[in-house]
C-alpha atoms as a PDB file:
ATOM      1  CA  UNK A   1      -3.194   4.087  18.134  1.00  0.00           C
ATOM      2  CA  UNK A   2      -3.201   7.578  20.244  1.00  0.00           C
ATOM      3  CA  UNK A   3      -5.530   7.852  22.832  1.00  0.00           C
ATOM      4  CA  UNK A   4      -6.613  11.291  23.936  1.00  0.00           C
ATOM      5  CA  UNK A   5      -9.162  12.885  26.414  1.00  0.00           C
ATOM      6  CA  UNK A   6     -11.152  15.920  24.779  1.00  0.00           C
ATOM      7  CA  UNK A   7     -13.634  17.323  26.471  1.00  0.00           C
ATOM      8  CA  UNK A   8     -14.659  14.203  28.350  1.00  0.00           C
ATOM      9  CA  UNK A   9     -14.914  11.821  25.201  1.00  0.00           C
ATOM     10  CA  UNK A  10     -12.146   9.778  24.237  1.00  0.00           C
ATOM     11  CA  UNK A  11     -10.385  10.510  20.808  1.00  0.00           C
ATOM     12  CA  UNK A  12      -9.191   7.962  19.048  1.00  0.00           C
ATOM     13  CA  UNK A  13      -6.213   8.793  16.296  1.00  0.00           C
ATOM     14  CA  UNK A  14      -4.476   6.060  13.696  1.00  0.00           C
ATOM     15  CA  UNK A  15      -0.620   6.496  13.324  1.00  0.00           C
ATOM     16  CA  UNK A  16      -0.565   6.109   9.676  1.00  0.00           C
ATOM     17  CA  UNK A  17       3.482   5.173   9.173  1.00  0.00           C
ATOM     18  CA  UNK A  18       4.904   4.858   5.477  1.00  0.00           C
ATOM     19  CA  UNK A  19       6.091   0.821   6.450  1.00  0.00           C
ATOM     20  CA  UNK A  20       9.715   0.204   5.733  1.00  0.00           C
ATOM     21  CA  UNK A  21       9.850  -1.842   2.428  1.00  0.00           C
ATOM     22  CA  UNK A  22       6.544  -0.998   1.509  1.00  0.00           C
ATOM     23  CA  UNK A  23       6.680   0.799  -1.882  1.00  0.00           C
ATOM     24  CA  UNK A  24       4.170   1.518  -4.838  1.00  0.00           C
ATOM     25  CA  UNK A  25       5.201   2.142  -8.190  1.00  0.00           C
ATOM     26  CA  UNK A  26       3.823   2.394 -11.856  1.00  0.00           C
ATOM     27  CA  UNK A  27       5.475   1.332 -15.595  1.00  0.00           C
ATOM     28  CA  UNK A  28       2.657   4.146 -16.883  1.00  0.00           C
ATOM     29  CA  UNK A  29       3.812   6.910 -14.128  1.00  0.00           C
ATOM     30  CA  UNK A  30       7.130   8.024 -12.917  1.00  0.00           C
ATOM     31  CA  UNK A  31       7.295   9.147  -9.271  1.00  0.00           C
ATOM     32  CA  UNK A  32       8.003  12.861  -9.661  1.00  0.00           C
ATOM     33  CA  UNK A  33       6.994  12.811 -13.032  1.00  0.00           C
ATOM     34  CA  UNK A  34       4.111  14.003 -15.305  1.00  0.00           C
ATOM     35  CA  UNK A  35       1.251  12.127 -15.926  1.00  0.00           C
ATOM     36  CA  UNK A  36       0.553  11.524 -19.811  1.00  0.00           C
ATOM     37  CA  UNK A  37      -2.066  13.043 -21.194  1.00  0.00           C
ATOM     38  CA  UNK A  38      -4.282   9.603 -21.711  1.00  0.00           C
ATOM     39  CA  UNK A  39      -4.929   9.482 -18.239  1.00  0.00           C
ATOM     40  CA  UNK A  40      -6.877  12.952 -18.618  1.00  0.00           C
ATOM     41  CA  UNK A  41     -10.284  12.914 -18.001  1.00  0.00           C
ATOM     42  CA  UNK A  42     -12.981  13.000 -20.984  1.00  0.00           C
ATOM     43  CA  UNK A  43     -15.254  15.744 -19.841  1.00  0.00           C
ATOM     44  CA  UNK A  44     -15.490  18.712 -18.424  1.00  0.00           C
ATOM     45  CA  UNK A  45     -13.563  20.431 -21.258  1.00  0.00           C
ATOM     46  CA  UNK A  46     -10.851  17.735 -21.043  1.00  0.00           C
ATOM     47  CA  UNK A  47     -10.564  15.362 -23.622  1.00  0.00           C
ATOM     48  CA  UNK A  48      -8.237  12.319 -22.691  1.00  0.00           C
ATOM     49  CA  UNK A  49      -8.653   8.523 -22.664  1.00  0.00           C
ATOM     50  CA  UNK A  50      -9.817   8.554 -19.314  1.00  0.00           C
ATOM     51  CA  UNK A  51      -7.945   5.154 -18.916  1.00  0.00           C
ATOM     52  CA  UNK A  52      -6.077   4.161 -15.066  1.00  0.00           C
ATOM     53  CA  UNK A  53      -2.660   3.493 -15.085  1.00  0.00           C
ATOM     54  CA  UNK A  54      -1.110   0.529 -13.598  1.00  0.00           C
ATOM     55  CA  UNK A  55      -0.096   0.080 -10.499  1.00  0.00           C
ATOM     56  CA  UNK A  56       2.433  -2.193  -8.431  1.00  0.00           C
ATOM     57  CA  UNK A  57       3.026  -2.718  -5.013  1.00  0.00           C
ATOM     58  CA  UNK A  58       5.282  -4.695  -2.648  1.00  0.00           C
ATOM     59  CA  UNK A  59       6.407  -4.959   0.680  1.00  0.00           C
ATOM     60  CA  UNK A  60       3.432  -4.651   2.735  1.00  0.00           C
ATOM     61  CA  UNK A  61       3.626  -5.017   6.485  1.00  0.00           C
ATOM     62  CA  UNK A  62       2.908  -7.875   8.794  1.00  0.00           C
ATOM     63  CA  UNK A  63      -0.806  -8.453   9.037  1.00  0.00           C
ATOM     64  CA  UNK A  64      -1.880  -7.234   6.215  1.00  0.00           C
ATOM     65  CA  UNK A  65      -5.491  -8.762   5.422  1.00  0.00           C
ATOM     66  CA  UNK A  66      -6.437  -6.353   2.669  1.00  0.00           C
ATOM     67  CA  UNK A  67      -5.355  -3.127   0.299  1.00  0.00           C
ATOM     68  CA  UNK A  68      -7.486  -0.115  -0.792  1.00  0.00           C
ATOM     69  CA  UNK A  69      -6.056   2.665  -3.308  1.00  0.00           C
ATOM     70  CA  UNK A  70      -6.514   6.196  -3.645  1.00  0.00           C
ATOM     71  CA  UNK A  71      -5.548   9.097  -5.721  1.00  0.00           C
ATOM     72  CA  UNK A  72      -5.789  12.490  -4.616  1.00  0.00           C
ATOM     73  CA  UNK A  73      -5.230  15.870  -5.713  1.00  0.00           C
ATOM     74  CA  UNK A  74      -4.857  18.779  -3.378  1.00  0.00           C
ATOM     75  CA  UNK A  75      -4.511  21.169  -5.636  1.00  0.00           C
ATOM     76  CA  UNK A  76      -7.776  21.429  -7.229  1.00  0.00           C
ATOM     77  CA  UNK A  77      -9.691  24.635  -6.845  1.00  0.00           C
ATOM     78  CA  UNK A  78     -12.482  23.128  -4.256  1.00  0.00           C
ATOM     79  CA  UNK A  79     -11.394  23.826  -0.907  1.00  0.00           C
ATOM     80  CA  UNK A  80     -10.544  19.848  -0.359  1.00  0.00           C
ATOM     81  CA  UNK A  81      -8.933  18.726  -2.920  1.00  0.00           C
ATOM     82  CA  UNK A  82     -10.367  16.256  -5.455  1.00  0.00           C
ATOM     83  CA  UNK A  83     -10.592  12.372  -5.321  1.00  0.00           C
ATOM     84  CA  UNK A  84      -9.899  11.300  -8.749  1.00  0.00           C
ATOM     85  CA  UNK A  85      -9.886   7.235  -7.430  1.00  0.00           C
ATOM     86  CA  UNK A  86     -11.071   4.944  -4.556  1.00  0.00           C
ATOM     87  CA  UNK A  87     -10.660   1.515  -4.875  1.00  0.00           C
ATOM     88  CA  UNK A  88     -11.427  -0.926  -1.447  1.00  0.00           C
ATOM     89  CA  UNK A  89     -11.587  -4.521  -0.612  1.00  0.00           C
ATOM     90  CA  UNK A  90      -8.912  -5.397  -2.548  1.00  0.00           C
ATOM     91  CA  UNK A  91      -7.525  -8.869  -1.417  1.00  0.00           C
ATOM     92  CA  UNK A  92      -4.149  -9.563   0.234  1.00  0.00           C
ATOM     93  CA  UNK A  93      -3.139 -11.391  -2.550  1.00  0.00           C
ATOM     94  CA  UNK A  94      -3.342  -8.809  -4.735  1.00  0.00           C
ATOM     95  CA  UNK A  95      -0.055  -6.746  -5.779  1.00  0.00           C
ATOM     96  CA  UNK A  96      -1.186  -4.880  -8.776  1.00  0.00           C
ATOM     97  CA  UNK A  97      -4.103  -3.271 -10.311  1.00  0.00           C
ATOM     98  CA  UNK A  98      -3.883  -3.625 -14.274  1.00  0.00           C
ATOM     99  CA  UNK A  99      -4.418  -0.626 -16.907  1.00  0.00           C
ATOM    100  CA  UNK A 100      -8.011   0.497 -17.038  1.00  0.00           C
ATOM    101  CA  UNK A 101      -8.658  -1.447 -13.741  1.00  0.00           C
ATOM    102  CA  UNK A 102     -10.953   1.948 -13.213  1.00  0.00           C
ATOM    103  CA  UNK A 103     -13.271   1.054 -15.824  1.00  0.00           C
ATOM    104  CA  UNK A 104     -16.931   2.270 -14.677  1.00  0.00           C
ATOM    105  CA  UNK A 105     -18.897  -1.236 -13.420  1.00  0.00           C
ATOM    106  CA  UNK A 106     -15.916  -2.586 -11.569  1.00  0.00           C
ATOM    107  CA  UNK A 107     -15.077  -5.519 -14.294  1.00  0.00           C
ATOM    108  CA  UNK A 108     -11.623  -4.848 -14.460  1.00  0.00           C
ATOM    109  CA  UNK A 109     -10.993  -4.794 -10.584  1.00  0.00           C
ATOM    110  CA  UNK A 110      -9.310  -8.025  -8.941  1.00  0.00           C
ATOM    111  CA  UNK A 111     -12.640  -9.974  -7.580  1.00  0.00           C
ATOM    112  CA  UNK A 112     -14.034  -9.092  -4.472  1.00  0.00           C
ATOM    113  CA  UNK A 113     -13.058  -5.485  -4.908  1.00  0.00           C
ATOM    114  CA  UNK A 114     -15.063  -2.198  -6.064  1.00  0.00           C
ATOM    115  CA  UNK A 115     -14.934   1.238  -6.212  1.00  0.00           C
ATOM    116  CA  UNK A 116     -15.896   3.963  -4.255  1.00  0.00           C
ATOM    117  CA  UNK A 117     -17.847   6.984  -5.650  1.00  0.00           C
ATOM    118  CA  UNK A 118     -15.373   9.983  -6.409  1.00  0.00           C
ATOM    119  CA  UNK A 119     -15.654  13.545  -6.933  1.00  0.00           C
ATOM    120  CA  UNK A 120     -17.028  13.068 -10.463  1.00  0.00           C
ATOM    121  CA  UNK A 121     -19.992  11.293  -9.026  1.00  0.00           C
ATOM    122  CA  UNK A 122     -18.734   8.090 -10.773  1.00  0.00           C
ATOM    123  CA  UNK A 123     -17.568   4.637  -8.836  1.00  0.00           C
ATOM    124  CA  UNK A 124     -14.391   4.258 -11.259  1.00  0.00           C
ATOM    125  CA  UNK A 125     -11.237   6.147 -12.271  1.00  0.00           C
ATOM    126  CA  UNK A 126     -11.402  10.135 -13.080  1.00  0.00           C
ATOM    127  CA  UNK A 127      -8.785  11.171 -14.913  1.00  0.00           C
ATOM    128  CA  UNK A 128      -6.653  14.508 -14.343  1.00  0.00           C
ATOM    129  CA  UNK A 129      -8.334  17.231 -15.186  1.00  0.00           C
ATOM    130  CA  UNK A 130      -7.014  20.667 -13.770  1.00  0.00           C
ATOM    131  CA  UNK A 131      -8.204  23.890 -15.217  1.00  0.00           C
ATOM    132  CA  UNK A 132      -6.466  25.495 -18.058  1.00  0.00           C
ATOM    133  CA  UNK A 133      -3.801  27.531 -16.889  1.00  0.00           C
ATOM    134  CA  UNK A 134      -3.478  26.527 -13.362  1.00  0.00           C
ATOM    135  CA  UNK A 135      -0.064  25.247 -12.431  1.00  0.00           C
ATOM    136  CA  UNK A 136       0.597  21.867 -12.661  1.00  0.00           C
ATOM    137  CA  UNK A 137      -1.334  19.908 -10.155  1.00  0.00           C
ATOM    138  CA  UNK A 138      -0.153  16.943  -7.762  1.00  0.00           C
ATOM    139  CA  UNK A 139      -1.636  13.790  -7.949  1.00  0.00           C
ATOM    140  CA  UNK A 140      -0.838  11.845  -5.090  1.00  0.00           C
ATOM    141  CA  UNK A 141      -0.759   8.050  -5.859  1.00  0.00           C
ATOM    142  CA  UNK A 142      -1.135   5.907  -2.353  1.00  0.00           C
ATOM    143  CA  UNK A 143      -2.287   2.083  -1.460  1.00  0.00           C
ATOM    144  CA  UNK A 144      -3.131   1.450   1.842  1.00  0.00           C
ATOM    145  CA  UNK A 145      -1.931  -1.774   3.993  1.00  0.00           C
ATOM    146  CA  UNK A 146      -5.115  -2.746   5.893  1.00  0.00           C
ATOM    147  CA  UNK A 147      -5.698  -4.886   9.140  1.00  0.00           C
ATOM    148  CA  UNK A 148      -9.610  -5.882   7.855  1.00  0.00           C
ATOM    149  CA  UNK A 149     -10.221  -7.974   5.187  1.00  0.00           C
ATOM    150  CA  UNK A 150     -13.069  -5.646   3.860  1.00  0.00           C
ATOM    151  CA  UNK A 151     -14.554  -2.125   4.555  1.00  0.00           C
ATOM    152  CA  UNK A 152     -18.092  -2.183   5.009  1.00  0.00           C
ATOM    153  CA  UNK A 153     -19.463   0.769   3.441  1.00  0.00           C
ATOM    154  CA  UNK A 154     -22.955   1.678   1.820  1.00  0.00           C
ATOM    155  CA  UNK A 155     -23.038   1.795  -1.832  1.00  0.00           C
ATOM    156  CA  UNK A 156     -23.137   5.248  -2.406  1.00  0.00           C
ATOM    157  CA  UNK A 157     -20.286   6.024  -0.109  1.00  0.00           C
ATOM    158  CA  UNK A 158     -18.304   9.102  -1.044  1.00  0.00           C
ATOM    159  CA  UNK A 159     -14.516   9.207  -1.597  1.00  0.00           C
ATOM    160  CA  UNK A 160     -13.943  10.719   1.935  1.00  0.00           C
ATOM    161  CA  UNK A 161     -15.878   8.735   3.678  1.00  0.00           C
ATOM    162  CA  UNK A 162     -13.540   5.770   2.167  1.00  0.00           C
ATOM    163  CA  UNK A 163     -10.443   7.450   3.391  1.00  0.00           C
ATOM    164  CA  UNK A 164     -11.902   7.837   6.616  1.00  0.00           C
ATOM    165  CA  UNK A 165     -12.467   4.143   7.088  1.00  0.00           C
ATOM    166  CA  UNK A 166      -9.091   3.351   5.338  1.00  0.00           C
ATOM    167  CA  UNK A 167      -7.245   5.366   8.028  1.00  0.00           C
ATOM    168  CA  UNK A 168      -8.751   4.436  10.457  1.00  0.00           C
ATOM    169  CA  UNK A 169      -7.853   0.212   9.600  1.00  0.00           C
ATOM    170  CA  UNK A 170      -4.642   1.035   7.931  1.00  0.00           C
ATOM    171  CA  UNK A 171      -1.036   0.010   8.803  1.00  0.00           C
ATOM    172  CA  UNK A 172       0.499   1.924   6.575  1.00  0.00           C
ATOM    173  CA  UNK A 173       0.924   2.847   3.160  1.00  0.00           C
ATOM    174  CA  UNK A 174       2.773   3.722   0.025  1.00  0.00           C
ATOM    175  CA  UNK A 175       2.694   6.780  -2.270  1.00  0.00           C
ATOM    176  CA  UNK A 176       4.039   8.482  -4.887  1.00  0.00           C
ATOM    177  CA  UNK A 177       3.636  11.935  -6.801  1.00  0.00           C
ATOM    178  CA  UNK A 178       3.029  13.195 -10.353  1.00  0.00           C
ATOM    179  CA  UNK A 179       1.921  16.022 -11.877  1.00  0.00           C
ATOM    180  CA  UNK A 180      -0.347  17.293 -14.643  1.00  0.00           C
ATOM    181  CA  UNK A 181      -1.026  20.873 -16.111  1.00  0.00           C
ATOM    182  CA  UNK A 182      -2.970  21.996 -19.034  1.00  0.00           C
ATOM    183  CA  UNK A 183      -1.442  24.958 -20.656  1.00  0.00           C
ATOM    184  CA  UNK A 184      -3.861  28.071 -20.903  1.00  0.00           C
ATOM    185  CA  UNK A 185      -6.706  28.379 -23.257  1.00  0.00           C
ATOM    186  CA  UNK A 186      -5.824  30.203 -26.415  1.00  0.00           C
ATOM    187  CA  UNK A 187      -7.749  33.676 -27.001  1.00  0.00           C
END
């Protein structure tokens, strides 16, 4: 932790560190890769499977009492990026998160854990859904070491919010990057 004066308040800023060893992978998604089109949202004009990949992880630091996931893309057309997935309270036991673990309702989570809402205004997986023509989008892929067991948040918590609270208890993390475009609309 970084401790800072501002203004007469003291600011308090995580060091989020990518741990040596730690390292998050997927047999669905290839790191630098693109993401198949099954993983595409259902909606919106997209019309995938809406489905979560899999996801592995290993490695994690010393004290590590729980894991929450993201996915992220900063390259959606909002200003801040999109949260396609939040997943907390995920237990230290846990190494993976199964396909379709983002099922809306939580019943294919590892017990004890849930989702967060994302920008879809769902608690479960969005799929990748950029707008037609756009250049391929990133989709960053991260878990997140934690020193709590859980993150207390309210039930209708958003996605940043989440990350907020993740930083703040993390120790580090893991991440990888795909991408997904959807070719132009035909006239």
């Amino acid at each position: 932790m970084k401790h800072t004066l501002v203004a007469g308040a003291l600011l308090v800023t995580a060091t989020l560190t990518h741990a040596a060893g730690f390292q998050l992978s997927s047999p669905d998604i290839k790191s630098g890769g693109t993401i198949d089109p099954r993983f595409e949202f259902n909606g919106f004009g997209c019309s995938g499977d809406n489905k979560s990949p899999a996801r592995q992880w290993r490695g994690a630091p010393a004290g590590t009492k729980s894991f929450a996931v993201t996915v992220y893309d900063p390259d959606a057309p909002t200003g801040s990026g999109w949260w396609h997935w939040s997943v907390i309270n995920l237990g230290a036991d846990v190494s993976e998160l199964k396909p379709d673990a983002g099922a809306v309702g939580g019943a294919n989570l590892p017990k004890g854990a849930s989702h967060v809402r994302i920008d879809y205004g769902v608690a479960g997986w969005g799929g990748t859904c950029p707008p037609q023509g756009d250049k391929p989008h990133r989709y960053i892929f991260t878990v997140y070491a934690l020193k709590t067991d859980r993150l207390e948040l309210p039930a209708d918590a958003t996605a940043a919010l989440a990350g907020y609270m993740i930083k703040a208890n993390a120790l580090g993390q893991a991440s990888f990057t795909a991408k997904y475009g959807r070719a132009k609309a035909k006239p």
